[in-house]
Protein backbone atom coordinates (compact mmCIF):
# COMPACT_ATOMS: atom_id res chain seq x y z
CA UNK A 1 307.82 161.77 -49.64
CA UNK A 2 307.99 158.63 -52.05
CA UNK A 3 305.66 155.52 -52.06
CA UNK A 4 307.28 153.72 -49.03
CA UNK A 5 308.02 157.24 -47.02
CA UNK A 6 304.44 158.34 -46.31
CA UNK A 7 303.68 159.54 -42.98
CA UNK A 8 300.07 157.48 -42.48
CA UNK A 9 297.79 156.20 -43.58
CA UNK A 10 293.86 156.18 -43.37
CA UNK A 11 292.10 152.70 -42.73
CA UNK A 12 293.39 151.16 -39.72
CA UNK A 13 294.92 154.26 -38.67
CA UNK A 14 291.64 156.22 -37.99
CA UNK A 15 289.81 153.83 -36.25
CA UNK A 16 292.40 151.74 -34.33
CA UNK A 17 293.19 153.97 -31.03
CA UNK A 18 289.60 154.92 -30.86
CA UNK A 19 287.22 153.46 -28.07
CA UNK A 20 286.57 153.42 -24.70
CA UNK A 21 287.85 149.74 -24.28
CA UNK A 22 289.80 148.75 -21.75
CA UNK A 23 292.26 146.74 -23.80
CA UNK A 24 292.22 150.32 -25.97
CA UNK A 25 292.69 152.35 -23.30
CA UNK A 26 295.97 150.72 -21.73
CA UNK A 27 297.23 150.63 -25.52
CA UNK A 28 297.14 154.35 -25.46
CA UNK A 29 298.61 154.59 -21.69
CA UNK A 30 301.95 152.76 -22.86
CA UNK A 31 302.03 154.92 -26.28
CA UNK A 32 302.58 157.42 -23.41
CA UNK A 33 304.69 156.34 -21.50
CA UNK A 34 306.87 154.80 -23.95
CA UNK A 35 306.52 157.77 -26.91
CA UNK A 36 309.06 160.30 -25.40
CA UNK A 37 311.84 157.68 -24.54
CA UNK A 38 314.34 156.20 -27.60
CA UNK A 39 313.84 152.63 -27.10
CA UNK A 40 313.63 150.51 -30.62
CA UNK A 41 309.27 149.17 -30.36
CA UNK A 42 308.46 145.89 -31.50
CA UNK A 43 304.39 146.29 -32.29
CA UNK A 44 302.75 143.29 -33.34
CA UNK A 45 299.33 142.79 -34.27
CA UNK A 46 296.66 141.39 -36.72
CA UNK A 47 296.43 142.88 -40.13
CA UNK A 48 294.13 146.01 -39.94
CA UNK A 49 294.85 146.32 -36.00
CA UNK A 50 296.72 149.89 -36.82
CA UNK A 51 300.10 149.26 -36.10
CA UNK A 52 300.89 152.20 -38.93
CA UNK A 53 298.68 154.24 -36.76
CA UNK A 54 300.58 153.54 -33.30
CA UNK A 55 304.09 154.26 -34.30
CA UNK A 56 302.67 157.55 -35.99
CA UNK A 57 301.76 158.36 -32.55
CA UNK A 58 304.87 157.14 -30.52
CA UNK A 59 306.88 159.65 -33.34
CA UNK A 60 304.11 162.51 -32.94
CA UNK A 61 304.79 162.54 -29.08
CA UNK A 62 308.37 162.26 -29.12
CA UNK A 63 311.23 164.63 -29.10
CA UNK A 64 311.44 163.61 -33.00
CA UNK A 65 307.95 164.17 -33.84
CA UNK A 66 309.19 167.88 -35.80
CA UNK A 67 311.54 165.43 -37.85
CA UNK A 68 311.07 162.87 -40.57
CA UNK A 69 308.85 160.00 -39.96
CA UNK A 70 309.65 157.65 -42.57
CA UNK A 71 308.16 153.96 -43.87
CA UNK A 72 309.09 151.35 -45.28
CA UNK A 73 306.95 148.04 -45.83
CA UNK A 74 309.63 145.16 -45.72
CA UNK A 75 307.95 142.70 -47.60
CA UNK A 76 307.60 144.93 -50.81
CA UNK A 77 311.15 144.21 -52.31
CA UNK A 78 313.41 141.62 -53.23
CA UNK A 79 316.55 141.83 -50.78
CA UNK A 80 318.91 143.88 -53.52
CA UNK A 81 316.05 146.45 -53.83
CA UNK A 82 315.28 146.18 -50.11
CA UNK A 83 319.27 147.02 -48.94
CA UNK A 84 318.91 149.89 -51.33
CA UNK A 85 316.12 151.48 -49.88
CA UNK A 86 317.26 151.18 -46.41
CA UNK A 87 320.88 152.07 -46.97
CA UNK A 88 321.26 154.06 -50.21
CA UNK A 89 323.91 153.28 -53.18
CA UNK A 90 326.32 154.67 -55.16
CA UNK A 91 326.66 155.46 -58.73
CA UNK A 92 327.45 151.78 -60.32
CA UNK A 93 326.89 149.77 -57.65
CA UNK A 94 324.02 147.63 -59.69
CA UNK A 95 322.38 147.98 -62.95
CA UNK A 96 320.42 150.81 -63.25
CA UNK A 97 322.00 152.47 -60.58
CA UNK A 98 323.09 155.84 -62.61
CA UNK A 99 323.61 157.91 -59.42
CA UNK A 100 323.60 157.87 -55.48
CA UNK A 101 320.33 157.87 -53.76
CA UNK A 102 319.99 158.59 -49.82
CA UNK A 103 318.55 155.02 -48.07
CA UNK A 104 315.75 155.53 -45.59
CA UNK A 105 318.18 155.57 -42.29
CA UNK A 106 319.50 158.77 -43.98
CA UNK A 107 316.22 160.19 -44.83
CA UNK A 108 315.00 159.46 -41.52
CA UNK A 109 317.95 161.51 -39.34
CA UNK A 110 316.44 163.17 -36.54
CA UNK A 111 313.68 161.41 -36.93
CA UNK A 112 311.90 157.89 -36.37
CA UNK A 113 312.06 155.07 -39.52
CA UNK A 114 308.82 152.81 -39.02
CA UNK A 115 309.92 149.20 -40.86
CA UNK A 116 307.16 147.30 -41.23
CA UNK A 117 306.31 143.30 -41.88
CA UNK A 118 309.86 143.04 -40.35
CA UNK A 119 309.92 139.42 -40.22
CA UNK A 120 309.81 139.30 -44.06
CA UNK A 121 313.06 140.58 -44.59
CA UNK A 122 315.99 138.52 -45.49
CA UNK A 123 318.57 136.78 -43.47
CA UNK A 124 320.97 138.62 -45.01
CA UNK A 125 319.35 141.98 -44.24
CA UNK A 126 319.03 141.22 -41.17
CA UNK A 127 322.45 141.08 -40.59
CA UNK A 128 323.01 144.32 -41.77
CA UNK A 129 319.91 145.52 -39.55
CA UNK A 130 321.41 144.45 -36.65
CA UNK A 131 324.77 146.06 -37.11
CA UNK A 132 322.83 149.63 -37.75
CA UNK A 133 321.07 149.17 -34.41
CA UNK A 134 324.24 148.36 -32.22
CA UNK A 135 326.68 150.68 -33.92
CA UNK A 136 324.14 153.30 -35.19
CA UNK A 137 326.50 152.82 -38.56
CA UNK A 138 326.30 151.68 -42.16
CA UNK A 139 327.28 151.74 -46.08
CA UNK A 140 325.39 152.32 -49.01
CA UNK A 141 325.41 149.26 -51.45
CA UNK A 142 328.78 150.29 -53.14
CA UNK A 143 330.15 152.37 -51.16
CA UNK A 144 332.60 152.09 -48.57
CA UNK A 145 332.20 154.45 -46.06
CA UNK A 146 330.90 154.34 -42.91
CA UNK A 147 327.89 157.11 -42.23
CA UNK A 148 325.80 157.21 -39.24
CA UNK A 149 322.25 158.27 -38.79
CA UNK A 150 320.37 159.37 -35.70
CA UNK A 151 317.65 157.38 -36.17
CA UNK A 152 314.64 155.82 -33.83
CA UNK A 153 313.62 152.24 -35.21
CA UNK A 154 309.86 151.03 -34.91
CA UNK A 155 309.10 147.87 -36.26
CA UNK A 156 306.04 145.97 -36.94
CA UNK A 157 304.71 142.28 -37.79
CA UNK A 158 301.28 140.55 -38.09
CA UNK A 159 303.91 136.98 -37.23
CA UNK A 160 304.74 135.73 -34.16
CA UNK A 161 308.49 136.82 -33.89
CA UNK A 162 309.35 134.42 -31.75
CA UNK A 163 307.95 131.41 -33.57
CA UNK A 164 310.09 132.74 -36.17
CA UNK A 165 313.17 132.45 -34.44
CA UNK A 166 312.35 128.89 -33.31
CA UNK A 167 311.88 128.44 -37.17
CA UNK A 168 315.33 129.79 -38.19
CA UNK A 169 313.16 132.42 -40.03
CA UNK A 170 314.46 135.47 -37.77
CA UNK A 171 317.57 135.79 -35.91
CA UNK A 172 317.07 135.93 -32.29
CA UNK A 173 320.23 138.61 -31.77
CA UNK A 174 317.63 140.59 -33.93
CA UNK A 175 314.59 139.94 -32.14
CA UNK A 176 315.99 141.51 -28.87
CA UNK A 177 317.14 144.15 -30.24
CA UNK A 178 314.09 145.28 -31.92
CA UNK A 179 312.01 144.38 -28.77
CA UNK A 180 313.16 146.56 -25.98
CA UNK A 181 309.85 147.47 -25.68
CA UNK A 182 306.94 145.14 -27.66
CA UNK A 183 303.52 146.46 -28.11
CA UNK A 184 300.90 143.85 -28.97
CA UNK A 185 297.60 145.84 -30.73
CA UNK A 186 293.94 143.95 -29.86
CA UNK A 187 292.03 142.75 -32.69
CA UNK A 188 288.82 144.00 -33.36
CA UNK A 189 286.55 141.53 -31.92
CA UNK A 190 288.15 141.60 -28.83
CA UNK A 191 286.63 145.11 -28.23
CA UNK A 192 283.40 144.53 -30.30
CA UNK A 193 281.75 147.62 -27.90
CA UNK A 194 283.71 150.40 -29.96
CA UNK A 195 282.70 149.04 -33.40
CA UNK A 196 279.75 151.43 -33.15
CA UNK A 197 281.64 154.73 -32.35
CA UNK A 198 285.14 153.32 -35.47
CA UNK A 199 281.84 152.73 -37.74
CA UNK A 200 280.34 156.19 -37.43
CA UNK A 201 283.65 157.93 -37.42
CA UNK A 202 284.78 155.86 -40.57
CA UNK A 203 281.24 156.73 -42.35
CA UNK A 204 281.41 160.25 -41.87
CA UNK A 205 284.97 160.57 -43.48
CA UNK A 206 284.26 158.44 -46.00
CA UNK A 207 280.88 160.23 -47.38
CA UNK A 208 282.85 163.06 -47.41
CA UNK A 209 285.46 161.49 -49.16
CA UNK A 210 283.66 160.03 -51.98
CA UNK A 211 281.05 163.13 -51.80
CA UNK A 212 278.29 161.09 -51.31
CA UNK A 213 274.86 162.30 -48.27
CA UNK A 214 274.71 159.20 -46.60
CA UNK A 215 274.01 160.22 -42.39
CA UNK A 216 274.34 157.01 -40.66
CA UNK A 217 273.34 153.12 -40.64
CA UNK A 218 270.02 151.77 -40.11
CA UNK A 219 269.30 149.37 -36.90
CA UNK A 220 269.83 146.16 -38.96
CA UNK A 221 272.98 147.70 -40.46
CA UNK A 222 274.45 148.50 -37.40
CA UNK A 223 273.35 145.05 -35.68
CA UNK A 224 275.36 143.25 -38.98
CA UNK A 225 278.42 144.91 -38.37
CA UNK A 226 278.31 144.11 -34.29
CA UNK A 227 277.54 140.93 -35.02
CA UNK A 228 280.65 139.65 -37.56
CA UNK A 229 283.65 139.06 -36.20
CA UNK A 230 286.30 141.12 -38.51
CA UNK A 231 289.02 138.91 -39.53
CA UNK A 232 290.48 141.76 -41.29
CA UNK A 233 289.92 144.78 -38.11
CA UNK A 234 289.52 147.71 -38.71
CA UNK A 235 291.03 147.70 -41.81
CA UNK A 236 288.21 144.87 -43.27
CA UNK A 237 285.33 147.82 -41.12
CA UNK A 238 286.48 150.38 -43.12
CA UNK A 239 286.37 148.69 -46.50
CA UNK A 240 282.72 147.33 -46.00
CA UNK A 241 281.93 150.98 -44.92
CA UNK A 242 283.39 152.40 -48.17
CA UNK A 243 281.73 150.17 -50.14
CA UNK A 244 278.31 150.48 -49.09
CA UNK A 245 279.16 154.68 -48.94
CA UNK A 246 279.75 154.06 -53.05
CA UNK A 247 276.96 152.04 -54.11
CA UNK A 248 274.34 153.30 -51.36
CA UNK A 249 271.60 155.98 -53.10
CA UNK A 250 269.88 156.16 -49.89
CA UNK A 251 271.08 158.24 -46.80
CA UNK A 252 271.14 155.31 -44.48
CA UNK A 253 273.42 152.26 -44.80
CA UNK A 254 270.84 149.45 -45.22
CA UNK A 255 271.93 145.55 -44.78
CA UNK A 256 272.03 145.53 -48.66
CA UNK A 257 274.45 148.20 -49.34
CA UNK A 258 277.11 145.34 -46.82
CA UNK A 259 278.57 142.83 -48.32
CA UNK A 260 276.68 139.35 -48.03
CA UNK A 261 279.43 137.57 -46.02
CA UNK A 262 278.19 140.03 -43.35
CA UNK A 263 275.15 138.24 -42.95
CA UNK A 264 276.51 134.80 -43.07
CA UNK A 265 275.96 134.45 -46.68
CA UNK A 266 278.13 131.91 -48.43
CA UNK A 267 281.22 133.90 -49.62
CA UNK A 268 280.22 132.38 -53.51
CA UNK A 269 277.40 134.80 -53.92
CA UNK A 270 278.41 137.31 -56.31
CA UNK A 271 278.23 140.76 -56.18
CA UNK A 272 275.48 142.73 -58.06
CA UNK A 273 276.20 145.40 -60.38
CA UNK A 274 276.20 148.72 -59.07
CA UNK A 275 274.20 151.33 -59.72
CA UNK A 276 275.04 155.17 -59.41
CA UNK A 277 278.69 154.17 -59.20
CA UNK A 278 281.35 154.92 -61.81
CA UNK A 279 283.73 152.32 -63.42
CA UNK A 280 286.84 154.12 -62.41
CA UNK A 281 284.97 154.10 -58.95
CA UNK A 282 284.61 150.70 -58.52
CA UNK A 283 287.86 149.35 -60.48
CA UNK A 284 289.67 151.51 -57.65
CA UNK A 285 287.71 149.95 -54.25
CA UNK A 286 288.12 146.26 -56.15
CA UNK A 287 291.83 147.38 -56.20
CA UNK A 288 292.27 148.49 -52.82
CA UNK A 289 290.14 145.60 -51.41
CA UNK A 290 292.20 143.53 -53.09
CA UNK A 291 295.59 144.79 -52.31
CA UNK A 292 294.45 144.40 -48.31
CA UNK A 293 293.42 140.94 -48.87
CA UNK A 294 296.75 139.65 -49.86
CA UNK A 295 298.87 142.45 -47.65
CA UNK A 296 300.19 144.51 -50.61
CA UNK A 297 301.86 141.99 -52.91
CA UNK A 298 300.68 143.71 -56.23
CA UNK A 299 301.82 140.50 -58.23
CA UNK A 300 299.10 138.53 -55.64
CA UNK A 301 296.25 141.17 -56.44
CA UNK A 302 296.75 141.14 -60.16
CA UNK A 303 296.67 137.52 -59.99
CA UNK A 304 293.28 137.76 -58.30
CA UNK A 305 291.70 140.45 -60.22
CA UNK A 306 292.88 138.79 -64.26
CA UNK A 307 294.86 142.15 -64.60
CA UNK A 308 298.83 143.10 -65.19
CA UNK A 309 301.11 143.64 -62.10
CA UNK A 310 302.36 146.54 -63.82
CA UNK A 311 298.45 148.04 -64.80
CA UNK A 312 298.18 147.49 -60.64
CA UNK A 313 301.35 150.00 -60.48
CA UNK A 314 299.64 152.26 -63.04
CA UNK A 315 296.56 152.70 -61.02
CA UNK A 316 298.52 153.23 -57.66
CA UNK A 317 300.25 156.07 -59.04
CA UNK A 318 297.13 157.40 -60.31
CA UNK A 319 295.36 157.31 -57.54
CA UNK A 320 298.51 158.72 -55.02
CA UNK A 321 298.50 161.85 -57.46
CA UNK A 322 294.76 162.33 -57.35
CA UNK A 323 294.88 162.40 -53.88
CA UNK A 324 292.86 159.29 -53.01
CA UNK A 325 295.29 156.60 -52.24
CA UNK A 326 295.83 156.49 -48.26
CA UNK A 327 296.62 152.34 -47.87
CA UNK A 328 299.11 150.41 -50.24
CA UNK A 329 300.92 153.52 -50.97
CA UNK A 330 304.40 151.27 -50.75
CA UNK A 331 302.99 148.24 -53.20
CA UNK A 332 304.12 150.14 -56.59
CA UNK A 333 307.73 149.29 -55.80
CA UNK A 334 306.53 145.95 -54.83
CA UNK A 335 308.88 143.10 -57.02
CA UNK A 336 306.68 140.35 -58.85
CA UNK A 337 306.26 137.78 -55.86
């Protein structure tokens, strides 16, 4: 499946419905209850809370889950680009548009489409959202007739939708539609007693991953990551985890393998050089880290690492057909922001 199609993704997604947390626990209860119904789910959430991860469960225990799952991360294309991918278009309908290409609400019959950072789509789009999700029908930029899809809408936001409305950002008609049911996903530090069991579980895939013998933190280690509050959830966990898996020769996590913000260092104090690790190696976690940081935007993260938005693109593709990209698969398509 292309860049914005993928199924899930690692990060978030592997720690985020793990735990014995009460707040955890009832998140998984309503996954149940709500996964085998058709209502449209709103889920909303912090960045790195695993929203990705939820809707791949309310589509795995569905009556959909043996059809498509498809994604789409709204706020990775300009509008004209964005109508495309949800709708499709016909030969000549825009420059550059040599033939017609399915939209995701066709790719997606059968099946459940999972839109995410809905609020950052356009007015415009919206429109056109709203019509799919009361008359189940649309038209490919171009094109004039009217197809239908059989399709199960998730959406996601880290925003507060309904500030948005208040704003004029979102349309309200919208809102309501897209929130029969709304899901809100805990942060991180509000269930700081299942950091331990996400951290282990997040440390064994990723020694795996990267091929490296670590076997676990040391006390200190594991006191620094209970102790920080993880802005970033899960998603922030798993990328101080990977790191110190690269650069660690030992086969405990020590406090010095974790970044120094951990500790309360000022966030100035630069990073050593790293030892044991190769440049491609560490060019590809600076990427990633990056890319989380500013939620995709591939124009932001170039800005912020002195490199081309298109060398960003390069290194995405790259690493999608090695087999190691699992978070920012959609940012290729991303338009200069």
């Amino acid at each position: 499946m292309d860049c914005g199609g993928r199924v899930v993704s690692r990060g978030a997604g592997i720690g985020a419905l793990i735990g014995t947390d009460p707040c955890i626990e009832r998140l998984r209860r309503t996954i149940a209850q709500v996964a085998p119904t058709a209502a449209t789910v709103l889920l909303s959430g912090e960045t790195g809370t695993g929203k990705e991860l939820a809707a791949t469960a309310i589509h795995a225990h569905s009556p959909r889950a043996r059809r498509p799952l498809v994604r789409l991360h709204c706020a990775s294309l300009a509008e004209p680009m964005l109508e495309s991918e949800l709708f499709g278009h016909e030969p000549g309908a825009f420059p550059g548009a040599l033939a017609r290409r399915e939209g995701r609400f066709e790719k997606a019959d059968g099946g459940t489409l999972f839109l995410d950072e809905i609020s950052e789509i356009p007015r415009g789009t919206q429109v056109k959202l709203l019509r799919f999700l009361q008359e189940r029908g649309f038209e490919r930029i171009g094109g004039s007739e009217t197809l239908h899809s059989d399709v199960r809408v998730i959406a996601a936001t880290r925003r507060n939708l309904r500030a948005e409305v208040a704003a004029g950002r979102f349309r309200e008609d919208l809102f309501y539609r897209l929130g029969i049911v709304h899901i809100e996903l805990p942060a991180l530090r509000g269930r700081c007693s299942d950091i331990r069991q996400i951290a282990g579980m997040l440390l064994a895939q990723l020694a795996e991953q990267h091929g490296r013998p670590v076997d676990g933190f040391t006390p200190e280690a594991l006191d620094m990551l209970l102790a920080y509050p993880w802005p970033g959830n899960v998603r922030e966990l798993e990328n101080a985890i990977e790191e110190a898996v690269v650069i660690a020769k030992e086969r405990w996590i020590q406090p010095a393998h974790l970044e120094p913000s951990l500790c309360g260092k000022p966030p100035g104090v630069a990073t050593p050089l790293i030892p044991g690790s190769t440049l491609a190696e560490i060019e590809r976690v600076a990427i990633l880290r990056t890319l989380d940081v500013v939620g995709g935007s591939t124009s932001r993260a170039a800005a912020m690492l002195g490199i081309s938005t298109r060398k960003i693109q390069y290194r995405i593709r790259e690493y999608r057909e090695g087999g190691s990209l699992d978070r920012a698969a959609s940012a290729e398509q991303r338009s200069a922001q």
